[in-house]
C-alpha atoms as a PDB file:
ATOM      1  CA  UNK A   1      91.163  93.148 -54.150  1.00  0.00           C
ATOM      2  CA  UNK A   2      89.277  95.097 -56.181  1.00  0.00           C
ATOM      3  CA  UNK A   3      86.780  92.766 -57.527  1.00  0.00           C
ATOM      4  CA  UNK A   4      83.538  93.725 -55.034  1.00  0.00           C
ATOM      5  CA  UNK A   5      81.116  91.693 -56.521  1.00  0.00           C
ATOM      6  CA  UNK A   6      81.152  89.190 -53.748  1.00  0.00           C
ATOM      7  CA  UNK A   7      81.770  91.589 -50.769  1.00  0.00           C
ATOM      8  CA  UNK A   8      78.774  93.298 -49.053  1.00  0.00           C
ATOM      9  CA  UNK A   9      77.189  96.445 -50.591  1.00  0.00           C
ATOM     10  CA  UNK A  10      79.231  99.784 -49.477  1.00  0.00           C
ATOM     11  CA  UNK A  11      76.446 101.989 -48.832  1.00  0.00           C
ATOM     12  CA  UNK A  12      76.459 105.271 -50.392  1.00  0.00           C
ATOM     13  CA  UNK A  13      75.077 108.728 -48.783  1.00  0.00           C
ATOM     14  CA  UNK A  14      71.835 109.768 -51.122  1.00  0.00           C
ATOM     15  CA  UNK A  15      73.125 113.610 -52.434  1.00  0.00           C
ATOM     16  CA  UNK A  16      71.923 116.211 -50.316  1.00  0.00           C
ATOM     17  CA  UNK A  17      69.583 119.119 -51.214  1.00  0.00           C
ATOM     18  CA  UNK A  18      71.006 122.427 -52.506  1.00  0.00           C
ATOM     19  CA  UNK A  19      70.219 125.369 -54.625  1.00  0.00           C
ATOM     20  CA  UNK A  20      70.113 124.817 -57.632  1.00  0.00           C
ATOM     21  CA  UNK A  21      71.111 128.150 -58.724  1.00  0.00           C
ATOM     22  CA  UNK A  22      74.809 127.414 -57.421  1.00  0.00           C
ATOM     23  CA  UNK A  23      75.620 124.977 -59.297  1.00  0.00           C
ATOM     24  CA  UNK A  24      75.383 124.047 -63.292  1.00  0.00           C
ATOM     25  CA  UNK A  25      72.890 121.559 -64.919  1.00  0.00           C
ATOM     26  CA  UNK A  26      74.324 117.867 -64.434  1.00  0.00           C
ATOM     27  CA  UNK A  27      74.667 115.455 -67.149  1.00  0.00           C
ATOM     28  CA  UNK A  28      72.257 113.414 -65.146  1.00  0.00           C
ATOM     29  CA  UNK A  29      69.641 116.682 -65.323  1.00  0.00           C
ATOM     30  CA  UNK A  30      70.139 116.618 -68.881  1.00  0.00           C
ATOM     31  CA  UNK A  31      69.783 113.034 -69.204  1.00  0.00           C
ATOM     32  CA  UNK A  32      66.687 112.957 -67.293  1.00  0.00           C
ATOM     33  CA  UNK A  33      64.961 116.262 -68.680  1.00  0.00           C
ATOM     34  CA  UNK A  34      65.785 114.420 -72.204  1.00  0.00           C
ATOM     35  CA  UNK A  35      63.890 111.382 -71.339  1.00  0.00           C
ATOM     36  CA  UNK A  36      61.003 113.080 -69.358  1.00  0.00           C
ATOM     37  CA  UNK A  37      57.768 112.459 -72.234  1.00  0.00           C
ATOM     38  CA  UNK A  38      56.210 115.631 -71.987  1.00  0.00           C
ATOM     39  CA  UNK A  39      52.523 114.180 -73.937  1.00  0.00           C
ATOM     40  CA  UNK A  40      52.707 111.283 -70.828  1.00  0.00           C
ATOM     41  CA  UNK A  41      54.340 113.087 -68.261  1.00  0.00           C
ATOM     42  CA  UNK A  42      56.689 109.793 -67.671  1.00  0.00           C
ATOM     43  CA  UNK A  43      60.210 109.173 -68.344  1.00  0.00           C
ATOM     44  CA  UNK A  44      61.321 106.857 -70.786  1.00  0.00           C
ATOM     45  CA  UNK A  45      62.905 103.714 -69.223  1.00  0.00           C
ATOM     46  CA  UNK A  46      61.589 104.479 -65.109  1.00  0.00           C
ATOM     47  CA  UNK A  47      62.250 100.929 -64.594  1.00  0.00           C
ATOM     48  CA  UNK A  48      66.523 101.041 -65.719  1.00  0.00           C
ATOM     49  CA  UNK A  49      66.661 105.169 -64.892  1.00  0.00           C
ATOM     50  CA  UNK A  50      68.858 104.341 -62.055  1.00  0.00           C
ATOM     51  CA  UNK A  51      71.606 102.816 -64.447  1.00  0.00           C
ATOM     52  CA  UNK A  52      71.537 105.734 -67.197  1.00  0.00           C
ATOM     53  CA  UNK A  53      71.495 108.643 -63.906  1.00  0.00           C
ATOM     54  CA  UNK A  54      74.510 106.413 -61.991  1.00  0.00           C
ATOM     55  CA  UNK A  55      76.632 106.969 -65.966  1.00  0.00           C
ATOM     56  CA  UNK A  56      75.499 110.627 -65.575  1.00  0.00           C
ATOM     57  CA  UNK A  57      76.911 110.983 -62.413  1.00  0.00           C
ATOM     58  CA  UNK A  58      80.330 108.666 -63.020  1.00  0.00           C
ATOM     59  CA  UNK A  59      80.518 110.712 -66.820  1.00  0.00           C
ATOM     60  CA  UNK A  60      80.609 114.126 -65.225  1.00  0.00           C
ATOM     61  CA  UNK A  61      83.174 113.157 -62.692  1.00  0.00           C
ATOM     62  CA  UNK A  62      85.601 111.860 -65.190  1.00  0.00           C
ATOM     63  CA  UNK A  63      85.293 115.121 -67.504  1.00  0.00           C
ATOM     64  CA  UNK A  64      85.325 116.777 -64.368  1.00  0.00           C
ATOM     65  CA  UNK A  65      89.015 114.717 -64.123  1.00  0.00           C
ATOM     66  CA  UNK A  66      87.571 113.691 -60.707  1.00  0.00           C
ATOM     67  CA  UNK A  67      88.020 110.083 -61.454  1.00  0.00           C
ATOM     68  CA  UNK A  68      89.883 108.044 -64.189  1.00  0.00           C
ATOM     69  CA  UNK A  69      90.303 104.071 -65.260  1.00  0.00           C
ATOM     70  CA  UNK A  70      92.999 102.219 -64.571  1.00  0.00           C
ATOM     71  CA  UNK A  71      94.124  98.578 -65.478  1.00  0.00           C
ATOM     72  CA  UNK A  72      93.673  96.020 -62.917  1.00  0.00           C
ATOM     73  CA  UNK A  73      94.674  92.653 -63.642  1.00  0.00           C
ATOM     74  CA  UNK A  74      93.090  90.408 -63.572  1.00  0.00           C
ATOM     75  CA  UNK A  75      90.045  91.900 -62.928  1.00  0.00           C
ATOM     76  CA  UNK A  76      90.105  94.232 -65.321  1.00  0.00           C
ATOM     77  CA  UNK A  77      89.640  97.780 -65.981  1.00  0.00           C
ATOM     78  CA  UNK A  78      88.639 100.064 -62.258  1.00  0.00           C
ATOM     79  CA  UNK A  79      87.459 103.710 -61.815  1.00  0.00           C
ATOM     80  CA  UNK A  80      89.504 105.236 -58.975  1.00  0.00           C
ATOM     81  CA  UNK A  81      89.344 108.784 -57.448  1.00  0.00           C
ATOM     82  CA  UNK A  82      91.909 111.461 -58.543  1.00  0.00           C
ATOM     83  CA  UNK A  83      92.617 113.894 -56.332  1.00  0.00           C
ATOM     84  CA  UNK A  84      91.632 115.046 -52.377  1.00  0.00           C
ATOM     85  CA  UNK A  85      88.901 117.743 -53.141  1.00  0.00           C
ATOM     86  CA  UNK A  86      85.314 116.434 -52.933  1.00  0.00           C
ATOM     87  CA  UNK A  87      83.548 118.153 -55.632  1.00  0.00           C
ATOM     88  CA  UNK A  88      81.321 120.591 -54.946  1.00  0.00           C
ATOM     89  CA  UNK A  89      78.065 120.026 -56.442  1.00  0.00           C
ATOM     90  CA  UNK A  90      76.333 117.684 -53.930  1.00  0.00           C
ATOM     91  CA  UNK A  91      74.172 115.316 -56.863  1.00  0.00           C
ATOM     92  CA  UNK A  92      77.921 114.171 -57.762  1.00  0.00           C
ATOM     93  CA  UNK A  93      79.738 114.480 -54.780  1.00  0.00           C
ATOM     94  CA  UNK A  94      78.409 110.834 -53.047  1.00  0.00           C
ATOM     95  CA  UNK A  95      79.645 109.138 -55.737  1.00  0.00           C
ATOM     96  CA  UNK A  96      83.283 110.359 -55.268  1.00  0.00           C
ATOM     97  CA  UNK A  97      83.535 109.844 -52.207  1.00  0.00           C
ATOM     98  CA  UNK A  98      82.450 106.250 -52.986  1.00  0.00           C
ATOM     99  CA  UNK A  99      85.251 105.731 -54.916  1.00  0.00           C
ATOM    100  CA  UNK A 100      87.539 107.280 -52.392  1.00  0.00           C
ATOM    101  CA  UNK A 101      86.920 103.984 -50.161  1.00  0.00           C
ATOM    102  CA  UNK A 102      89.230 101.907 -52.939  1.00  0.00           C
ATOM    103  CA  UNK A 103      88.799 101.384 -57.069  1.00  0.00           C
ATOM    104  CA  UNK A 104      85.679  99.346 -58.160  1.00  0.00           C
ATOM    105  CA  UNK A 105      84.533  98.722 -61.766  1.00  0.00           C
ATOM    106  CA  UNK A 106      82.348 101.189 -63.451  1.00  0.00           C
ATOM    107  CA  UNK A 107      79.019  98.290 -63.291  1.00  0.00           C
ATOM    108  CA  UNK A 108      79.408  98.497 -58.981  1.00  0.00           C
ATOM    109  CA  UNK A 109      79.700 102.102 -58.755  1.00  0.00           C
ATOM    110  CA  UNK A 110      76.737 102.824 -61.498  1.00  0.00           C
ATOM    111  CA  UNK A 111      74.916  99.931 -58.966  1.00  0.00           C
ATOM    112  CA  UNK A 112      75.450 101.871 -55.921  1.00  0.00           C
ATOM    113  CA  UNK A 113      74.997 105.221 -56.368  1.00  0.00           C
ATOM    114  CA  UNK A 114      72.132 105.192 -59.259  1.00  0.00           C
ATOM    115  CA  UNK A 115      69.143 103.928 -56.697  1.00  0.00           C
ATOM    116  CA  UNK A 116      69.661 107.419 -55.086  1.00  0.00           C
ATOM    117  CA  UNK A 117      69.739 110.013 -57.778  1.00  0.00           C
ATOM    118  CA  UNK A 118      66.028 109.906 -59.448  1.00  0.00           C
ATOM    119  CA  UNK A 119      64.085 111.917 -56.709  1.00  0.00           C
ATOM    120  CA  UNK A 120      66.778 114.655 -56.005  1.00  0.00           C
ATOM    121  CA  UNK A 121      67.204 114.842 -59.839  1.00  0.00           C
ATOM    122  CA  UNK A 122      63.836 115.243 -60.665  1.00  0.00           C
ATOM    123  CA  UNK A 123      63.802 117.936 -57.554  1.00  0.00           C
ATOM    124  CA  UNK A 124      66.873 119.752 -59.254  1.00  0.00           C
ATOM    125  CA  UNK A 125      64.390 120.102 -62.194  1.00  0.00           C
ATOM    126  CA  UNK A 126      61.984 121.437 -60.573  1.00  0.00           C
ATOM    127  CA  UNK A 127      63.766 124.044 -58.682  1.00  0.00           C
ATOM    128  CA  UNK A 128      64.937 125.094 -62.418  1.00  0.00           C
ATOM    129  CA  UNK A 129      61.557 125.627 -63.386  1.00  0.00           C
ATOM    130  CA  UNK A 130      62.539 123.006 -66.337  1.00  0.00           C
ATOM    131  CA  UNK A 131      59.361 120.351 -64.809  1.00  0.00           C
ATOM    132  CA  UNK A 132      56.423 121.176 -63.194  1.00  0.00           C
ATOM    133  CA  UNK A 133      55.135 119.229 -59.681  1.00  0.00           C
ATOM    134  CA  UNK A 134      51.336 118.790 -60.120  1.00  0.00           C
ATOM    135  CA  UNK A 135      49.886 117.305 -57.088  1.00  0.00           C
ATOM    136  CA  UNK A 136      46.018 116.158 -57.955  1.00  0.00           C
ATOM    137  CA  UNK A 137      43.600 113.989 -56.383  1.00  0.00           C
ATOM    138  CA  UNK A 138      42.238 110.613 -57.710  1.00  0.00           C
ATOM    139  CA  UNK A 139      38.709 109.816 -55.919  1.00  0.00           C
ATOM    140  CA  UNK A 140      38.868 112.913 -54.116  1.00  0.00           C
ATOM    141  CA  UNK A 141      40.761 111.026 -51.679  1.00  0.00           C
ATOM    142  CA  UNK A 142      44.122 109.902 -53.005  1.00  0.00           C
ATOM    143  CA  UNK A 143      46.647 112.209 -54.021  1.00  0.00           C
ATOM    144  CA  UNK A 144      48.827 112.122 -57.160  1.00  0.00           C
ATOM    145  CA  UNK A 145      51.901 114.057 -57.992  1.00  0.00           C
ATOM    146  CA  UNK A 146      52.504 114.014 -61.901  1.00  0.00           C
ATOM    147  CA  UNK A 147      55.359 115.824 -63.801  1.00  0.00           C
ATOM    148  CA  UNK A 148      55.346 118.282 -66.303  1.00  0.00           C
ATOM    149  CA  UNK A 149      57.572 120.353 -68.762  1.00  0.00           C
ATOM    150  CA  UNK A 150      58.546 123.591 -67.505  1.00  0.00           C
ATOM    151  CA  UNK A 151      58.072 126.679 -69.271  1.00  0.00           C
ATOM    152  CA  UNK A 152      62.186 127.193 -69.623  1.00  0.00           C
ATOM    153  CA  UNK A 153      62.529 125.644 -73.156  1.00  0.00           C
ATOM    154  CA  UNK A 154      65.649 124.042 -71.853  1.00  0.00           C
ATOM    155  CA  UNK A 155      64.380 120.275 -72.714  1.00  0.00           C
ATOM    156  CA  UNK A 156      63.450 121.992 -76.641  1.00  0.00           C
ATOM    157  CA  UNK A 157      66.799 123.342 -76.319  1.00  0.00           C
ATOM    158  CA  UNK A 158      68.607 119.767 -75.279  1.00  0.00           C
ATOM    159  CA  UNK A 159      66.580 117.848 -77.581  1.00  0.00           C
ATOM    160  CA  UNK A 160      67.944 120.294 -80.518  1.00  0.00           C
ATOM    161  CA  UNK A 161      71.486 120.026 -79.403  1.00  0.00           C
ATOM    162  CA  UNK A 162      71.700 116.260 -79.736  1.00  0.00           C
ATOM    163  CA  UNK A 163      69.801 115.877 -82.492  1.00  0.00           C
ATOM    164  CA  UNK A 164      72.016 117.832 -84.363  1.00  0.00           C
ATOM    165  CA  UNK A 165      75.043 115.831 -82.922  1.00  0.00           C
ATOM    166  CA  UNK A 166      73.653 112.282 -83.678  1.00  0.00           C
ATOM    167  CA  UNK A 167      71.779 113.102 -86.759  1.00  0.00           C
ATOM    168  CA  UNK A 168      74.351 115.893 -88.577  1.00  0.00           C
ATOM    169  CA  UNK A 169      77.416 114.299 -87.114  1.00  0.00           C
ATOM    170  CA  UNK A 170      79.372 117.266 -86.804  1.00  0.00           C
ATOM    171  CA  UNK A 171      82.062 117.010 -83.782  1.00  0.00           C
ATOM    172  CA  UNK A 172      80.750 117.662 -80.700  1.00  0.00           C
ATOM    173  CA  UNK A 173      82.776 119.012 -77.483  1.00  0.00           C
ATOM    174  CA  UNK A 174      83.372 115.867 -74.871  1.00  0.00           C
ATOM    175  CA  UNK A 175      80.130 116.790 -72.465  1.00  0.00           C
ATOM    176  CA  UNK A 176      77.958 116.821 -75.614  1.00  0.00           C
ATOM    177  CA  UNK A 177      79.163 113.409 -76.753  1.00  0.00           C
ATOM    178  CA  UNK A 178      79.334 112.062 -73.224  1.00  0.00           C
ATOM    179  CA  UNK A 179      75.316 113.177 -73.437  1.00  0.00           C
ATOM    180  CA  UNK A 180      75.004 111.849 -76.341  1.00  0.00           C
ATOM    181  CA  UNK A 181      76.565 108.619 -75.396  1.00  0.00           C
ATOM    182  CA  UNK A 182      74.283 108.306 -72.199  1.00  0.00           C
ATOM    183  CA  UNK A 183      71.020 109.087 -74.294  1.00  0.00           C
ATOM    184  CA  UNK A 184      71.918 105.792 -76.757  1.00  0.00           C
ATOM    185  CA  UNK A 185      73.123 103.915 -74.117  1.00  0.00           C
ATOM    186  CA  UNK A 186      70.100 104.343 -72.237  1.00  0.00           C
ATOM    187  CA  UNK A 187      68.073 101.849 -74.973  1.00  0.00           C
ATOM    188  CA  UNK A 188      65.597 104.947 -74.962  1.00  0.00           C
ATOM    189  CA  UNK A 189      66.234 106.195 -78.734  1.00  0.00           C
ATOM    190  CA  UNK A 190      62.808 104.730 -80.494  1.00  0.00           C
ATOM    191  CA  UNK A 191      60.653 106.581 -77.324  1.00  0.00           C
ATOM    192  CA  UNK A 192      62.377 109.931 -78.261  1.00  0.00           C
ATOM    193  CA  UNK A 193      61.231 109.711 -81.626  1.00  0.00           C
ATOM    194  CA  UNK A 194      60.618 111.853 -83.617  1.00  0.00           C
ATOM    195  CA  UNK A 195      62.436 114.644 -81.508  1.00  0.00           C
ATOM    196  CA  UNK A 196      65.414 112.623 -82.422  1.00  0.00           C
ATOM    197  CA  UNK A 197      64.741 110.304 -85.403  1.00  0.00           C
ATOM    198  CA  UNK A 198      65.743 106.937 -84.502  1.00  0.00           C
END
């Protein structure tokens, strides 16, 4: 059966740390460095982030040809895992091997592995130089860490990329629109105005 909604929650590992300098950016870096606010130092939509970085992460394994869709009836359309090699970037990897255990619809698997992608995300950034960890103190007591943009130019360079896709409409290669596609979907347009008019 591959209708989970009414069996217990599969848990799924949280991605383990590794160097960044191994492995390329992530749609779900991309996403999130695109919805970081620089003038707040908060990204847009914290409270449904885990949703929009779980599509990252199930987006770049089906360009990756890691997983595909299939037609299940009755339940519908399920994402199962193609192929025996765990890939090798470990911010994606968890989620494969999640749908290794048996095909589930593209809502569960966004469910279960989103909740564990913000921190190491944001971490990835970080070790990119693309945000900035700023640890200060509130009260002289309490300490605060707040984000802020790095000094790379790689969000300038993202934000230019899709505006030029969504506003110019030229074609765009499939990661692009896949990007693209995440960034709408995400309900965030209006915030990343005027970077990209809404």
């Amino acid at each position: 059966n591959v209708n989970d909604s009414n069996e217990p929650r599969d848990p799924v590992a949280a991605p383990t740390p590794a160097s960044t300098t191994t492995h390329p950016p992530t749609l779900a870096e991309d996403l999130l460095l695109l919805l970081f606010l620089p003038k707040s130092g908060t990204i847009a939509g914290e409270s449904t982030l885990l949703y929009a970085l779980g599509g990252a992460v199930l987006s770049e394994l089906a360009l990756d040809g890691r997983v595909e869709a299939t037609d299940a009836k009755p339940t519908g359309t399920v994402i199962r895992a193609v192929g025996d090699d765990a890939p090798a970037d470990p911010l994606v990897r968890p989620a494969w091997e999640y749908t290794t255990r048996k095909p589930r619809s593209a809502q569960a698997i966004i469910a279960a592995v989103g909740p564990n992608l913000r921190e190491p995300t944001i971490q990835r950034l970080v070790d990119r130089g693309d945000l900035v960890e700023r640890t200060t103190k509130t009260l002289g007591i309490f300490s605060t860490t707040e984000l802020a943009e790095g000094d790379t130019g790689r969000r300038a360079e993202l934000i230019g990329t899709v505006r030029d896709a969504l506003v110019g409409g030229g074609a765009t290669e499939p990661r692009l629109a896949a990007l693209c596609g995440l960034v709408f979907g995400s309900g965030m347009m209006p915030q990343l105005d005027p970077d990209i008019p809404w």
